[in-house]
C-alpha atoms as a PDB file:
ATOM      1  CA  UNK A   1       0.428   0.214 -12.752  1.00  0.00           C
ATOM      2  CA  UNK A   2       2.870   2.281 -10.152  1.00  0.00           C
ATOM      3  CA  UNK A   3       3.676   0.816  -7.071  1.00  0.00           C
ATOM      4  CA  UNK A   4       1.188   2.540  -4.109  1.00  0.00           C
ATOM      5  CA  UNK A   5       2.819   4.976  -1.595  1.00  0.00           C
ATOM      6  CA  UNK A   6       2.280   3.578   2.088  1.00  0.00           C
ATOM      7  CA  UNK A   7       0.536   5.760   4.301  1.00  0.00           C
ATOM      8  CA  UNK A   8       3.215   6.363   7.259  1.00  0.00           C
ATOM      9  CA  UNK A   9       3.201   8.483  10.343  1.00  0.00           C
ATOM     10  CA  UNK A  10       6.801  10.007  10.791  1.00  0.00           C
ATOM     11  CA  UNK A  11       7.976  11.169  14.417  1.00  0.00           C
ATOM     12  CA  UNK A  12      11.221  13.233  13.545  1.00  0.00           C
ATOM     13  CA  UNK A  13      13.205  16.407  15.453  1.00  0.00           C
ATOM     14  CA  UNK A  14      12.711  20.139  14.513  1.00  0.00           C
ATOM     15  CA  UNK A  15      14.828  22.876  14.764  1.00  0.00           C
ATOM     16  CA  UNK A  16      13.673  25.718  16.689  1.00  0.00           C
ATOM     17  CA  UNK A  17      14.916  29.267  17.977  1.00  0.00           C
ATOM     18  CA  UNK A  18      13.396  32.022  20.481  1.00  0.00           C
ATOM     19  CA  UNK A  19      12.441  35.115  19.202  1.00  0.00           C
ATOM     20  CA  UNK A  20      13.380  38.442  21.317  1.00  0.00           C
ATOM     21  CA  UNK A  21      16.062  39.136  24.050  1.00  0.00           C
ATOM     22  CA  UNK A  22      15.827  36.249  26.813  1.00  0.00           C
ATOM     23  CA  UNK A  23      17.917  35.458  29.858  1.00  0.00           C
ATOM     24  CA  UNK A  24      21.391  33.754  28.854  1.00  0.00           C
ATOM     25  CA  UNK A  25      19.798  30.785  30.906  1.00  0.00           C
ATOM     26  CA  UNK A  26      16.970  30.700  28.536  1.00  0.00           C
ATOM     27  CA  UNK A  27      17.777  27.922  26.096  1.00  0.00           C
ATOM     28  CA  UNK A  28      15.949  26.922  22.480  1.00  0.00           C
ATOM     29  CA  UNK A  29      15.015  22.752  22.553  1.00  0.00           C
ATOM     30  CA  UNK A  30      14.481  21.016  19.304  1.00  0.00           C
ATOM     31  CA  UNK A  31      10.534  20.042  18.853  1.00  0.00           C
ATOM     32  CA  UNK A  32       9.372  16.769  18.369  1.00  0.00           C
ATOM     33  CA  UNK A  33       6.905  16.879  15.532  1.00  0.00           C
ATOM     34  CA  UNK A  34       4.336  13.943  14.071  1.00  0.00           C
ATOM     35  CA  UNK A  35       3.887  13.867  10.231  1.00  0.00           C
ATOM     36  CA  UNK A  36       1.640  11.872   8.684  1.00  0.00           C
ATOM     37  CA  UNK A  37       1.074  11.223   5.016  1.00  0.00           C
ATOM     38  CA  UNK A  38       2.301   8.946   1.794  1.00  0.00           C
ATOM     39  CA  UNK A  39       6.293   8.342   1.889  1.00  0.00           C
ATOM     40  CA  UNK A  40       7.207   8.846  -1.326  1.00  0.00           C
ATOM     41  CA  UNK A  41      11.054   8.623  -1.366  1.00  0.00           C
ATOM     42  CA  UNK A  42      13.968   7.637   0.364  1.00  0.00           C
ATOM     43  CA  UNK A  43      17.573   7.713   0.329  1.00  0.00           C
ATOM     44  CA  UNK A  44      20.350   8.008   2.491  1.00  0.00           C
ATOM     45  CA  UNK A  45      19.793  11.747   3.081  1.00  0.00           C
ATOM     46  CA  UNK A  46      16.170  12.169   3.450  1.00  0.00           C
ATOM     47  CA  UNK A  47      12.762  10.858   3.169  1.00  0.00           C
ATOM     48  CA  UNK A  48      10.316  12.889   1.376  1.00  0.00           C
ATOM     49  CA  UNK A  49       6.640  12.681   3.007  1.00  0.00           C
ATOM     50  CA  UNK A  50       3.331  13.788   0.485  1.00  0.00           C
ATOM     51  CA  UNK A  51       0.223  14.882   2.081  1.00  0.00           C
ATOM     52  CA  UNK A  52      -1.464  14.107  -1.634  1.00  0.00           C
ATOM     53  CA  UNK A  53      -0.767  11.578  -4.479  1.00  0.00           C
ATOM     54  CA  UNK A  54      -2.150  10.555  -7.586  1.00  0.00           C
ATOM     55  CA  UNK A  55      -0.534   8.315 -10.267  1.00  0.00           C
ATOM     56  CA  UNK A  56       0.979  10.669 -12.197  1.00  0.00           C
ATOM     57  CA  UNK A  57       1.758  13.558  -9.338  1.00  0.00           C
ATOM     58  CA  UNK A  58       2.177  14.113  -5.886  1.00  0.00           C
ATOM     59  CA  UNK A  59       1.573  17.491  -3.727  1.00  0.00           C
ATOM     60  CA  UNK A  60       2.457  19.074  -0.369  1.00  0.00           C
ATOM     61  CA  UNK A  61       6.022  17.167  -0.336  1.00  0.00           C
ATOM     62  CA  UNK A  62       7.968  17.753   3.045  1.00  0.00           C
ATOM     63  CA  UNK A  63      11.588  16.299   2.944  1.00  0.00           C
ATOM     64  CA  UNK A  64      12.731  15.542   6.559  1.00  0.00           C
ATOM     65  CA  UNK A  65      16.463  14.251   7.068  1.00  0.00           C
ATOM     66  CA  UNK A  66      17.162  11.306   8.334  1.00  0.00           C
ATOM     67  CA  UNK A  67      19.310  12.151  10.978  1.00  0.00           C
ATOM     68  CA  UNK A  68      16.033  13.404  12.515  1.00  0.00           C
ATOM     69  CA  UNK A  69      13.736  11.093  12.447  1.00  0.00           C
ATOM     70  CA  UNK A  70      13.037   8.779  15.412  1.00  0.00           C
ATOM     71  CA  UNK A  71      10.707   6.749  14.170  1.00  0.00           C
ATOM     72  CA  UNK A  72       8.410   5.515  11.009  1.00  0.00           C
ATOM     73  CA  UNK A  73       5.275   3.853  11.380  1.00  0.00           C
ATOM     74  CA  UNK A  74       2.790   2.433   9.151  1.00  0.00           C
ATOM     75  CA  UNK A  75      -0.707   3.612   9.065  1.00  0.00           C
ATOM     76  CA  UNK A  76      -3.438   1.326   8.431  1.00  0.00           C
END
């Protein structure tokens, strides 16, 4: 039997940008953004986060870098 993927909520940084012509005071932030779903891998890159999983697949894999995230959390 295959070890079980923890549920985890994720809390990481986004890129973003501004669309159109805006004042040169008008600045783009980066987002903070919630994930939630199975973590599936990790390294010293990235982790990869899978919204489904079965035992011989997984689907809807996001990989965030690690130099983004702020924070991982269990879910019960």
């Amino acid at each position: 039997m295959k070890k079980k993927d923890k549920l985890v909520e994720v809390v990481w940084l986004d890129s973003s940008f501004t669309a159109g012509w805006r004042p040169r005071t008008t600045y783009s932030t980066p987002e903070t953004c919630r994930t939630v779903g199975f973590l599936t891998h990790k390294d010293k890159l990235c982790i990869n986060v899978s919204m489904n999983t079965s035992p011989e697949s997984r689907g809807e894999t996001m990989a965030i870098l690690r130099v983004n995230v702020k924070s991982i959390r269990k879910v019960r």
